[in-house]
Protein backbone atom coordinates (compact mmCIF):
# COMPACT_ATOMS: atom_id res chain seq x y z
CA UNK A 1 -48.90 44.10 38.22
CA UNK A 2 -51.98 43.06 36.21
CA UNK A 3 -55.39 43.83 36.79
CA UNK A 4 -57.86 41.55 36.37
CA UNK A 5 -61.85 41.53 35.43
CA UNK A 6 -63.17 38.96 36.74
CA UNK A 7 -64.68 38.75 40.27
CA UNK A 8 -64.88 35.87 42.74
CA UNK A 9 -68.45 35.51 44.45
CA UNK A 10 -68.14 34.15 48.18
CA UNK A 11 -71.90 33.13 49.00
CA UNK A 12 -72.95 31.64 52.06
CA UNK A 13 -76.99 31.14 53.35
CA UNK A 14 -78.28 31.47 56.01
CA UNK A 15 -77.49 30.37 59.40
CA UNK A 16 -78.70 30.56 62.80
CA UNK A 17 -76.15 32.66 64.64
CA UNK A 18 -76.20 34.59 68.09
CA UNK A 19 -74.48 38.01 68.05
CA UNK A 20 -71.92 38.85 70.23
CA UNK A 21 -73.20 41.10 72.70
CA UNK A 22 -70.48 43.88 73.63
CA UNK A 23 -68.65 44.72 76.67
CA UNK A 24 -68.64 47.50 78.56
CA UNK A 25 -67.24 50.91 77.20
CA UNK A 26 -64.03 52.11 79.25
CA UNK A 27 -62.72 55.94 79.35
CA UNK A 28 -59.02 55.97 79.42
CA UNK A 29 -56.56 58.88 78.56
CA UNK A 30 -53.21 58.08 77.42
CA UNK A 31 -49.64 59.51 77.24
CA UNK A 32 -46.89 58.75 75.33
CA UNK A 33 -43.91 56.77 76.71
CA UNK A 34 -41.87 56.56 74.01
CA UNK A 35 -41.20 58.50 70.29
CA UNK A 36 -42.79 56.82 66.98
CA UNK A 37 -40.62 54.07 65.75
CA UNK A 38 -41.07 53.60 61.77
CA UNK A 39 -41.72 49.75 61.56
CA UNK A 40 -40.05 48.46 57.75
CA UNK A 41 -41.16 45.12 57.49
CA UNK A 42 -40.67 43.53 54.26
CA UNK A 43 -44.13 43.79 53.31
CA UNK A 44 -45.61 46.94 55.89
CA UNK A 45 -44.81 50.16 56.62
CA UNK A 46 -46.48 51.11 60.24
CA UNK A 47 -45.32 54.01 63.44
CA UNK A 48 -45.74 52.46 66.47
CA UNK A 49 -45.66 54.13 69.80
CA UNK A 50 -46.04 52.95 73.31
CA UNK A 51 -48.91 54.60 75.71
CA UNK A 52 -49.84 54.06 79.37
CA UNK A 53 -48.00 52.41 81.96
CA UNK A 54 -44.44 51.33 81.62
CA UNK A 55 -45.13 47.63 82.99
CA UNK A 56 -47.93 47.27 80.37
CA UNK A 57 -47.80 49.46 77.52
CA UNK A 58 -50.61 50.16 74.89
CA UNK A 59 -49.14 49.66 71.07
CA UNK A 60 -50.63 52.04 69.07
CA UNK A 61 -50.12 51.93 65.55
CA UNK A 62 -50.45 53.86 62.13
CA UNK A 63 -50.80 51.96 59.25
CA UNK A 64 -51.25 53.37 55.78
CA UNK A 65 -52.68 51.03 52.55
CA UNK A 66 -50.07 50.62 49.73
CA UNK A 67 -52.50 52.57 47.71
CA UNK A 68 -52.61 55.83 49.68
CA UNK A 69 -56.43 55.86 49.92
CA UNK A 70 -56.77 54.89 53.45
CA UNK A 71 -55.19 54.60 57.09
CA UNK A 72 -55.36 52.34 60.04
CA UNK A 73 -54.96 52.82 63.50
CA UNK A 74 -54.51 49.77 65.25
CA UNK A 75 -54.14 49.00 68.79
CA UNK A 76 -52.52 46.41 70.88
CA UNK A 77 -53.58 45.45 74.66
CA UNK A 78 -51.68 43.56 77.17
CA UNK A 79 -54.87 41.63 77.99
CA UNK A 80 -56.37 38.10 77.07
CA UNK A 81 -59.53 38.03 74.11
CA UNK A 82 -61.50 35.18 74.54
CA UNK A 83 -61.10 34.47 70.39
CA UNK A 84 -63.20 35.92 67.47
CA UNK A 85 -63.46 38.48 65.35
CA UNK A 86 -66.30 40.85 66.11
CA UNK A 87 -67.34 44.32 64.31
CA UNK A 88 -68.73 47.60 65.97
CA UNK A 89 -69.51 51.27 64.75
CA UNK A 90 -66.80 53.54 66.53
CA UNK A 91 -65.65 57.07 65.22
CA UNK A 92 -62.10 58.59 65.22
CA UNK A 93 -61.84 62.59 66.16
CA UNK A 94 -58.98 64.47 65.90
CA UNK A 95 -60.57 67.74 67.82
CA UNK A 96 -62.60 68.57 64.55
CA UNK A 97 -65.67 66.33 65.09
CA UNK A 98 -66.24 62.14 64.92
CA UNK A 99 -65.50 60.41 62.01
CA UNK A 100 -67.48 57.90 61.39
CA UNK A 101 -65.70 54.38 61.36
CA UNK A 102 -66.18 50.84 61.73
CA UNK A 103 -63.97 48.80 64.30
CA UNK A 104 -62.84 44.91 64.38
CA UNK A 105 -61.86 43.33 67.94
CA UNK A 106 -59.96 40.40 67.54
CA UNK A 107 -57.38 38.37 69.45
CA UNK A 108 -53.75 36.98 68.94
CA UNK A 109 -52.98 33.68 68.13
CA UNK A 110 -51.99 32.74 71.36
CA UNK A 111 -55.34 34.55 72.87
CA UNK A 112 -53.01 37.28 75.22
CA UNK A 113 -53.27 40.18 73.41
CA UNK A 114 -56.86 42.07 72.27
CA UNK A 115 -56.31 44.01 69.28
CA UNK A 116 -58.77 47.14 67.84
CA UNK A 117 -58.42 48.33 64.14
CA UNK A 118 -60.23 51.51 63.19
CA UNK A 119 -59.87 52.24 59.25
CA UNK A 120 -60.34 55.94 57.72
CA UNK A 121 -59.55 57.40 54.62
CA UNK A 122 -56.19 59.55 53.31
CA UNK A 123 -58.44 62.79 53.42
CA UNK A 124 -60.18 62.02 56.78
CA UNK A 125 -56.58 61.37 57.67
CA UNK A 126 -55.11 64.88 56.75
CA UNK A 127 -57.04 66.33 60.10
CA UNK A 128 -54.20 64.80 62.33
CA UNK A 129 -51.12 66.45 60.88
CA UNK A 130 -52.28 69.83 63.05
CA UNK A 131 -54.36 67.57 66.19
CA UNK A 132 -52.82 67.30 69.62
CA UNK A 133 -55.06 63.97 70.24
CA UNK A 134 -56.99 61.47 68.77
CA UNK A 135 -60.28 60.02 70.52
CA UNK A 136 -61.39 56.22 69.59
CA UNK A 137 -64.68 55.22 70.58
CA UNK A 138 -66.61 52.17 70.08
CA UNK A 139 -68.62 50.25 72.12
CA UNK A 140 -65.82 47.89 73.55
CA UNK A 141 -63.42 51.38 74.63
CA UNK A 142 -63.44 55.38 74.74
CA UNK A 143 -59.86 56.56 74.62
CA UNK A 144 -58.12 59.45 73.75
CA UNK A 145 -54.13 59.43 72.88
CA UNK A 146 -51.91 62.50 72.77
CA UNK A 147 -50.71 63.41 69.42
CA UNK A 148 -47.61 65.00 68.51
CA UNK A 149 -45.14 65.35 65.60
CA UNK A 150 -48.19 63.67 63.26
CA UNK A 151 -47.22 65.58 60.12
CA UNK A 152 -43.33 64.32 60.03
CA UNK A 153 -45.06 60.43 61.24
CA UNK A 154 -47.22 60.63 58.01
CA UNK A 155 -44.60 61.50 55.92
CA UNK A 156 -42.38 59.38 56.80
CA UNK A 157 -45.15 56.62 55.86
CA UNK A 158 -45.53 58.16 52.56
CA UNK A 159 -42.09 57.79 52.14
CA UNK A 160 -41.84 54.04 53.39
CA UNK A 161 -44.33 53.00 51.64
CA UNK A 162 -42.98 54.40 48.34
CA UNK A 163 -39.92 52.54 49.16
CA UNK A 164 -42.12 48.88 49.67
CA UNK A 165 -43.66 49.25 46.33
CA UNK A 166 -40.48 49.56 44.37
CA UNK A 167 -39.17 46.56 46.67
CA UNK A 168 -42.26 44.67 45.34
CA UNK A 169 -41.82 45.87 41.84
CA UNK A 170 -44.61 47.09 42.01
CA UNK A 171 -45.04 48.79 37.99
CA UNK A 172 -42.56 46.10 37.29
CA UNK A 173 -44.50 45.21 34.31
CA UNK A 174 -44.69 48.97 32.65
CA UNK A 175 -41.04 49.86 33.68
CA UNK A 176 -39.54 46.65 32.01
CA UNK A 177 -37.97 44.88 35.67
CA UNK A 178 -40.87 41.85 34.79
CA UNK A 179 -41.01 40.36 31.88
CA UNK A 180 -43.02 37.42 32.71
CA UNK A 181 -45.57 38.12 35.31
CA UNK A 182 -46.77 36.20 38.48
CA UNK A 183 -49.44 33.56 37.62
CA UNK A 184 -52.05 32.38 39.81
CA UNK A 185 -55.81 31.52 40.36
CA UNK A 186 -57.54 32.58 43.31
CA UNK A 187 -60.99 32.06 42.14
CA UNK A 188 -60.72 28.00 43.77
CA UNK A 189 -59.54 28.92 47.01
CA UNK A 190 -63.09 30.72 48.50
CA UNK A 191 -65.68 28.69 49.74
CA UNK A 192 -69.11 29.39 51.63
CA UNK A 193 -67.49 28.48 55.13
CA UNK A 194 -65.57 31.36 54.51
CA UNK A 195 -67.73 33.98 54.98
CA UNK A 196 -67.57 35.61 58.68
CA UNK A 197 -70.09 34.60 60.91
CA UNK A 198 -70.40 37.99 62.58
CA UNK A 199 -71.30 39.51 58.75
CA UNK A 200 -73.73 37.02 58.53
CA UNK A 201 -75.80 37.45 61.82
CA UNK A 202 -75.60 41.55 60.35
CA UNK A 203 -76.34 40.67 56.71
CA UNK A 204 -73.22 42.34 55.63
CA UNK A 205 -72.35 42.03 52.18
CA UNK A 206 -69.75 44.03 49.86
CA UNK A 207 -66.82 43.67 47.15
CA UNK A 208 -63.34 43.55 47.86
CA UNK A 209 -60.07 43.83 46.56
CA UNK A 210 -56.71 42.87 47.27
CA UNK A 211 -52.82 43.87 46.51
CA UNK A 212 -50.70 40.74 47.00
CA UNK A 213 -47.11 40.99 47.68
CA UNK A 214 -45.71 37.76 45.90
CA UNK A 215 -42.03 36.56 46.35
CA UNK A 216 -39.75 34.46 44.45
CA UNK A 217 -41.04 31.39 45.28
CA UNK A 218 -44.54 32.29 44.58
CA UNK A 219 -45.36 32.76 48.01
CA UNK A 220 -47.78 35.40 49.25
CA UNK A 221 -45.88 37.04 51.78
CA UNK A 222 -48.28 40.00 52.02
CA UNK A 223 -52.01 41.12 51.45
CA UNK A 224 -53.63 44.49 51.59
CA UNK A 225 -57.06 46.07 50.92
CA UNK A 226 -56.84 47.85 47.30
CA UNK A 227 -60.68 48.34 47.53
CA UNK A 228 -62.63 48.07 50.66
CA UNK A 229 -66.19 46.84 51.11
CA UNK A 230 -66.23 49.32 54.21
CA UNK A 231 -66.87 45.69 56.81
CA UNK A 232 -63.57 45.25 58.22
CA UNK A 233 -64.71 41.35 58.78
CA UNK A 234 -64.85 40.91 55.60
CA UNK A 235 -61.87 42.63 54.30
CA UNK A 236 -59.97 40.91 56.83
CA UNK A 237 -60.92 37.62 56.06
CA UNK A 238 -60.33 37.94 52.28
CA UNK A 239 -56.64 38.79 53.34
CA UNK A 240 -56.54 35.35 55.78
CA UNK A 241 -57.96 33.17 53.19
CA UNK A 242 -55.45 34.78 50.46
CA UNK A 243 -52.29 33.93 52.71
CA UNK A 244 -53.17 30.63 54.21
CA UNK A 245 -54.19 28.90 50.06
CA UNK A 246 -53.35 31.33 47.14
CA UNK A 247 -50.45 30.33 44.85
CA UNK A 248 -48.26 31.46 42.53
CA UNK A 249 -45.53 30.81 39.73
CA UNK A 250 -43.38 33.52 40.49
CA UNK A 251 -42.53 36.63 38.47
CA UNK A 252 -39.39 36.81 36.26
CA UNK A 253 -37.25 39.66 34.86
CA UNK A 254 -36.00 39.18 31.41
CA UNK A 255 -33.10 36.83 31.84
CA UNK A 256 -35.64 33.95 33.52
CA UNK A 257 -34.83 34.88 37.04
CA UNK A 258 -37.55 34.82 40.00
CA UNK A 259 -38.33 37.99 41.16
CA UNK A 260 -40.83 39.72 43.68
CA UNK A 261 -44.12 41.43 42.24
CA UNK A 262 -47.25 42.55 43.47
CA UNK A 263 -50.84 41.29 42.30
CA UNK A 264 -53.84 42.82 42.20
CA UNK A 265 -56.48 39.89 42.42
CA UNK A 266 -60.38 39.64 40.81
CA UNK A 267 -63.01 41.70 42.95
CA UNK A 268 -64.07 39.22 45.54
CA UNK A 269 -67.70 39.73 46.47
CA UNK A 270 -68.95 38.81 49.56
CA UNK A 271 -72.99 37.99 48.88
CA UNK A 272 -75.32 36.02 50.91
CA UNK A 273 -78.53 34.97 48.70
C-alpha cells in the first residue's frame, strides 16, 4: 500500500442551481424479522437485517470503513426515488442523546429502491453495543429500529473486516507478499463536471481520501473513504468517479505474478473558487 503526497483539486464555479426541497418527515417504528446476516463480499464487510412487514421488508445495514474510524448505517426501501443524490442534517441516537450526522438519499439504478446512509464515527459507534434501539432522523424520515445482540454484530465486523484486508494484501508491501506495487494515476480522471450539484447549491467544499481495492487485472473492484470531508456527496462521488475511470498495472509478488493490493490515492479536494 503506498501513500501518496500529492492531492488532486476538483474545482468547479459557479452555477445556477435550485435546491431540492425535502419531503415530508415520516415516524415509523420497526421490528426485526429476521437475525443479522454477516454480508462477505469480496470487497465489504456489512450485517444486514430485515425490518417491517414481511411482503416489503426494510434492509438495514451496518457497514464499517476498512480503517476502523467510522460506521455506516444504511437503509434500503421497497419504494421508487425519482433519481439524485441529495444531502440533509439527520442525527443517530442510541438512547444516550442525538448524534449529530449528515444523511445522503439516493436511488438505485433501476430507480425502485430509495436508499438513506447515515455515517458516524468508531467511538460514536461504541454507544450501540449496550442500546436496545437506534432512532434515525432527518428531514426525509424519523424511525426508530430495535436493537439487539449489537456487541457480537460489531465484532463480528471487526473480525470480517480484518479478514478483507489480508485478502487485499493490504501491508503487502511491509510484510514482503508485494514486491512490485500497483501503479496508477488518478490525478487525470477528475474534472469540474464532477463536482455534485447539490454541494454546489450549499457551497460545500472538503478533502477526501480513498482506499482502493485493486485486483489482478488492475481493476478497481472496491473504494472506501480513508478520510472523510464530513459531505457524504462528496465522498460518494469521489468513490463513483474512482470505479467508473481509475486504472491500474496490477501488483506483483516476487516471482512476477499479479496479485490483489489496496491503494491509498492523493487527497482529493473538493474546492469551488
Amino acid at each position: 500500500m503506498r501513500l501518496s503526497r500529492q492531492c488532486l483539486v476538483v474545482s468547479l464555479g459557479a452555477l445556477s442551481l435550485v435546491p431540492s426541497v425535502a419531503g415530508a418527515a415520516r415516524t415509523e417504528s420497526f421490528q426485526p424479522l429476521a437475525a443479522w446476516k454477516l454480508d462477505y463480499s469480496p470487497t465489504q464487510c456489512a450485517e444486514l437485517r430485515d425490518y417491517g412487514e414481511p411482503a416489503k421488508p426494510v434492509i438495514f445495514s451496518i457497514i464499517p470503513a476498512p480503517n476502523g474510524k467510522s460506521y455506516e448505517f444504511v437503509l434500503v426501501y421497497k419504494t421508487p426515488h425519482p433519481g439524485g443524490i441529495e444531502e440533509v442534517h439527520g442525527s443517530v441516537d442510541f438512547g444516550s442523546g442525538p448524534i449529530s450526522a449528515l444523511v445522503l438519499r439516493y436511488g438505485s439504478k433501476d430507480g425502485k429502491l430509495t436508499l438513506y446512509r447515515y455515517r458516524i464515527s468508531a467511538d460514536e459507534m461504541q454507544q450501540a453495543r449496550s442500546a436496545k434501539a437506534v432512532a434515525l432522523q432527518s428531514a426525509y424520515m424519523d424511525a426508530s429500529f430495535e436493537l439487539d445482540q449489537t456487541s457480537a454484530v460489531l465484532d463480528s465486523l471487526q473480525r470480517c473486516t480484518a479478514d478483507l484486508m489480508r485478502y487485499w494484501n493490504y501491508d503487502g508491501e511491509e510484510q514482503g507478499s508485494i514486491a512490485v506495487p500497483s501503479k496508477g494515476d488518478v490525478r487525470s480522471i477528475f474534472s469540474a463536471f464532477d463536482y455534485p450539484r447539490d454541494a454546489l447549491v450549499k457551497g460545500e467544499q472538503g478533502t477526501t481520501q480513498y482506499l482502493l481495492l485493486v485486483d489482478e487485472r488492475g481493476r478497481v473492484a472496491g473504494c472506501h473513504v480513508l478520510i472523510a470531508t464530513g459531505i457524504p456527496n462528496l465522498d460518494s462521488r469521489g468513490c463513483i468517479v474512482l470505479l467508473a475511470r481509475a486504472k491500474f498495472s496490477p501488483a506483483r509478488d516476487r516471482a512476477g505474478k499479479a496479485v490483489r493490493s489496496a491503494v491509498v490515492t492523493p487527497e482529493v479536494v473538493w474546492r469551488i473558487p
